[in-house]
Protein backbone atom coordinates (compact mmCIF):
# COMPACT_ATOMS: atom_id res chain seq x y z
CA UNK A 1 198.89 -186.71 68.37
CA UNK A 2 201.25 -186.76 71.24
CA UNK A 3 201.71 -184.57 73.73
CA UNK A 4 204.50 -183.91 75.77
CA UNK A 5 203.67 -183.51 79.17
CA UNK A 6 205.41 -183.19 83.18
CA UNK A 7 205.66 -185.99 84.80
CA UNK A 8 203.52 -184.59 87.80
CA UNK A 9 201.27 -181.24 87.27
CA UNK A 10 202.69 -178.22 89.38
CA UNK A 11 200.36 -177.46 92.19
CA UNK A 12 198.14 -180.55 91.82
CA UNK A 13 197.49 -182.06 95.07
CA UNK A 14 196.74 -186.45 94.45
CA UNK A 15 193.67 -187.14 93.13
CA UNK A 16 192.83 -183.88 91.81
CA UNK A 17 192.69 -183.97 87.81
CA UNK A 18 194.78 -181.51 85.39
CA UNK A 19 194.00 -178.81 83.58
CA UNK A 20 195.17 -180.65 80.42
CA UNK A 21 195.54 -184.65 81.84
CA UNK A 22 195.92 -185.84 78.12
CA UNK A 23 198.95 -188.09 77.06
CA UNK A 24 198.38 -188.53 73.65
CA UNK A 25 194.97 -188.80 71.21
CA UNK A 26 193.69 -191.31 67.88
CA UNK A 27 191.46 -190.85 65.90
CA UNK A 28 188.49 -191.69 67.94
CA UNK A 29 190.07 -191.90 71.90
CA UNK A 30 191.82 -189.84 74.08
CA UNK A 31 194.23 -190.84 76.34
CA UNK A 32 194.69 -189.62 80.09
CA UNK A 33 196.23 -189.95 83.56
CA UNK A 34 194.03 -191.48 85.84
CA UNK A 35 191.75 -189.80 88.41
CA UNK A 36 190.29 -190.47 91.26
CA UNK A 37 187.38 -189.89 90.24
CA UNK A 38 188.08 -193.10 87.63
CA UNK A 39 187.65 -195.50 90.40
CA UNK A 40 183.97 -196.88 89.54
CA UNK A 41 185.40 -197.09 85.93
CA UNK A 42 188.33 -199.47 87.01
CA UNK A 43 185.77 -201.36 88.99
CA UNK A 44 183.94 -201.91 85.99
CA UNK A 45 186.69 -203.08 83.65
CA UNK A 46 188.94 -204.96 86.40
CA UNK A 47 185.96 -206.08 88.44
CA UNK A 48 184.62 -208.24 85.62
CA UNK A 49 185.38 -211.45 85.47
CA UNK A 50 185.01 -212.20 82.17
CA UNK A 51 187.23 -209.28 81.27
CA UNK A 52 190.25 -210.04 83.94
CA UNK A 53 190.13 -213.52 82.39
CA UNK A 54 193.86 -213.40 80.86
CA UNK A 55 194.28 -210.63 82.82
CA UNK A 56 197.28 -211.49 85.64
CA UNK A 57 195.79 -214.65 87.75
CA UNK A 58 192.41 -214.88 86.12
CA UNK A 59 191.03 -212.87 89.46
CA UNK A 60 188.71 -209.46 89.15
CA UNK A 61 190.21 -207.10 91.67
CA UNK A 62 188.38 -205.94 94.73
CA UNK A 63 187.39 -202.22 95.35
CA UNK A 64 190.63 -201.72 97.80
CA UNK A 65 192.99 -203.37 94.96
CA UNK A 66 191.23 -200.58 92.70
CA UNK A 67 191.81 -197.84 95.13
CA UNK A 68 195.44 -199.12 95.78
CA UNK A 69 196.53 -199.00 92.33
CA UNK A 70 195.51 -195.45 91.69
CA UNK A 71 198.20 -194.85 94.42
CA UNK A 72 200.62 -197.03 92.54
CA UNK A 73 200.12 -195.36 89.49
CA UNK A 74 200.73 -191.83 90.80
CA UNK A 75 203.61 -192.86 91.90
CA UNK A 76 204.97 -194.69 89.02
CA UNK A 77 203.82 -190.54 87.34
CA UNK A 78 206.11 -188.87 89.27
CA UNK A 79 208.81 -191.61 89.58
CA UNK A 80 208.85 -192.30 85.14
CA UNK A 81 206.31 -189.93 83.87
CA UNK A 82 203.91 -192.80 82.78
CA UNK A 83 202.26 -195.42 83.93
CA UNK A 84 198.99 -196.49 83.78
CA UNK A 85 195.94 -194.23 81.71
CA UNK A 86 192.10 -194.15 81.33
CA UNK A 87 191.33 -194.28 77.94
CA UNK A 88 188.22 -191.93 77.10
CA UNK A 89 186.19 -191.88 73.68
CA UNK A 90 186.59 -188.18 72.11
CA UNK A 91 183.08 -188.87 71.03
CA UNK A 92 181.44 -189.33 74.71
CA UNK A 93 184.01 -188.63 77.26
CA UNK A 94 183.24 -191.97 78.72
CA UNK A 95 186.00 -194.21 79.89
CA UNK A 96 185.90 -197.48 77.82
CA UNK A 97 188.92 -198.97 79.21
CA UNK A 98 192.77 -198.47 80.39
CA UNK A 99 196.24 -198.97 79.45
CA UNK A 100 199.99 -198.16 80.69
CA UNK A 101 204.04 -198.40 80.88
CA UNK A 102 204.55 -200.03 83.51
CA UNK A 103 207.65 -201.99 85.46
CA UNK A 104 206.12 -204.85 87.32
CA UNK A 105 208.50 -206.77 89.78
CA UNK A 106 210.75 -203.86 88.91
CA UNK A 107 211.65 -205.36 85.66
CA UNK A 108 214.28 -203.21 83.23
CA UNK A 109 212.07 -203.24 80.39
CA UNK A 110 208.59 -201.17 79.91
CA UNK A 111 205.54 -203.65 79.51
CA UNK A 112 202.54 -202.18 77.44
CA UNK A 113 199.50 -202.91 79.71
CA UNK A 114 195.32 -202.51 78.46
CA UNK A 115 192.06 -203.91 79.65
CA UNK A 116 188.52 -202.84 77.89
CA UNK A 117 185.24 -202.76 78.99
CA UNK A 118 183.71 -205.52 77.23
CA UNK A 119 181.45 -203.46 75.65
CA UNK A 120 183.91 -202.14 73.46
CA UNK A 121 185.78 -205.49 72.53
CA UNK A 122 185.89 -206.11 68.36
CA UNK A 123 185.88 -202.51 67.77
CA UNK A 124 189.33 -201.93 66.76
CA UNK A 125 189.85 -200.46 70.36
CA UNK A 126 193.08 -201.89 71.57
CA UNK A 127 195.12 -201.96 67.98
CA UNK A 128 194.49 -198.19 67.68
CA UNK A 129 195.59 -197.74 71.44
CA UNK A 130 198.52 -199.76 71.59
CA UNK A 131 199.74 -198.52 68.53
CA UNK A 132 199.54 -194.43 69.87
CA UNK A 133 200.85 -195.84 73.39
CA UNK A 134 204.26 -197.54 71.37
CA UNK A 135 204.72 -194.26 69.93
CA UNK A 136 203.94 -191.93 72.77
CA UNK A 137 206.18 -194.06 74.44
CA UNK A 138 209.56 -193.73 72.41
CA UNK A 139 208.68 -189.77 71.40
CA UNK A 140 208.17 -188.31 74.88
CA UNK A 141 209.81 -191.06 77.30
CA UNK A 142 212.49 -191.92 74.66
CA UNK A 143 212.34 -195.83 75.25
CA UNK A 144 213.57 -197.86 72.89
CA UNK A 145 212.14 -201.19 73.73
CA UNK A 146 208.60 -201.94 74.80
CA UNK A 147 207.01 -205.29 75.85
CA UNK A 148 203.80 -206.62 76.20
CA UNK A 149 202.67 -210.16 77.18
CA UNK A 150 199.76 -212.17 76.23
CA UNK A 151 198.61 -215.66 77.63
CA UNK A 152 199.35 -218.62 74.75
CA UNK A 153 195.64 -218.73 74.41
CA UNK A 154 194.47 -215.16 73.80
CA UNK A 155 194.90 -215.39 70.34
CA UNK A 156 192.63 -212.17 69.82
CA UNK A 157 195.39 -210.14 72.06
CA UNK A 158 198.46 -211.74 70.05
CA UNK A 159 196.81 -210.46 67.21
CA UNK A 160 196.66 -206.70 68.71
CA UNK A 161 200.06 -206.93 69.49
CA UNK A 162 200.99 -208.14 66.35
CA UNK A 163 199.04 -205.27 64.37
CA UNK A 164 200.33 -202.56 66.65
CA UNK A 165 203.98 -203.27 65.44
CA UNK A 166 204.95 -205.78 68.24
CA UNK A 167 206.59 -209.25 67.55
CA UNK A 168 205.88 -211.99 68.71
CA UNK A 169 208.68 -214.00 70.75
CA UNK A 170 209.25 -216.92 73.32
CA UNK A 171 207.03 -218.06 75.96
CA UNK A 172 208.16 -216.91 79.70
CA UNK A 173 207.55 -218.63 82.56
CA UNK A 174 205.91 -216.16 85.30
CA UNK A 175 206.27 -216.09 89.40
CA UNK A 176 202.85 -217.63 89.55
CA UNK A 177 203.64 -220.67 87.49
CA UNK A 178 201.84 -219.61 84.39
CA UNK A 179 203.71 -218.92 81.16
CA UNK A 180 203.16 -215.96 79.03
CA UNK A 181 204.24 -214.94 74.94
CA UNK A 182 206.50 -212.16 74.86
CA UNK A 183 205.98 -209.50 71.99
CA UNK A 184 208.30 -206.80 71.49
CA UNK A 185 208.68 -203.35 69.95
CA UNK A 186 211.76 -201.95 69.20
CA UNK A 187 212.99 -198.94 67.99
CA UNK A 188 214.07 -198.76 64.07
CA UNK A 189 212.26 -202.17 63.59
């Protein structure tokens, strides 16, 4: 289901959730704007090292990277209306992992964005996600091209991609010297 929301809740000072903070559901998560209150939760996910391993430079991020990307991603809410999310199970409530729109570098395109807790890796997680975040995507922000990018060696991501309607493309070479697969979505593919 999506949902169409504002891109910043009247009346909500930063940090303080939503009545309604949902962005879209699936069948068995729902996904939401970030809190502050979703701090430890990042920790957990982007403080792992096994779980940042083809995530940007290899390198969990520290409690003030955490802290500093909450503010990033409020911004990018009121600047586009998305950005990052917490991704919640409808069964528990508990945060299992996150995933966005985002710009980096300020580049034109959106890039599709997810890390999981490794608890819930194999599960299905991220092809059910990716493929409600595509959708929410083009419905309520109207864009018409998404990316995502995946390290030449995470086969297990190329595969989400893949089965969440991407396609694969051409390896880029990044600002840090590493290169990364392109996969795109596009709209009428």
């Amino acid at each position: 289901m999506i949902e169409k929301r504002d891109p910043e809740p009247a009346g909500s000072p930063a940090g303080q959730a939503a009545a309604d903070d949902c962005v879209f559901t699936t069948a068995r998560l729902r996904v939401r704007r970030w809190r502050a209150s979703d701090h430890p939760s990042l920790m957990a996910v982007y403080g792992d090292a096994d779980a940042m391993r083809w995530v940007g430079d290899g390198r969990p991020l520290t409690e003030e990277e955490c802290r500093s990307w909450l503010e990033v991603t409020r911004r990018n809410y009121r600047q586009r209306g998305y950005g990052m999310f917490a991704v919640e199970s409808r069964q528990t409530g508990e945060v299992v992992g996150f995933c966005g729109l985002v710009h980096p570098g300020g580049q034109k395109e959106a890039e599709a964005k997810y890390a999981y807790a490794r608890a819930y890796w194999g599960q299905g997680i991220a092809t059910e996600v990716m493929a409600g975040l595509i959708r929410y995507g083009a419905s309520v922000h109207g864009l018409e091209h998404i990316i995502a990018t995946a390290d030449p060696e995470n086969l297990a991501s190329h595969r989400v991609l893949e089965k969440s309607g991407m396609t694969r493309g051409e390896l880029r070479d990044e600002d840090d010297g590493t290169r990364s697969v392109v996969f795109d979505w596009r709209s009428g593919q």
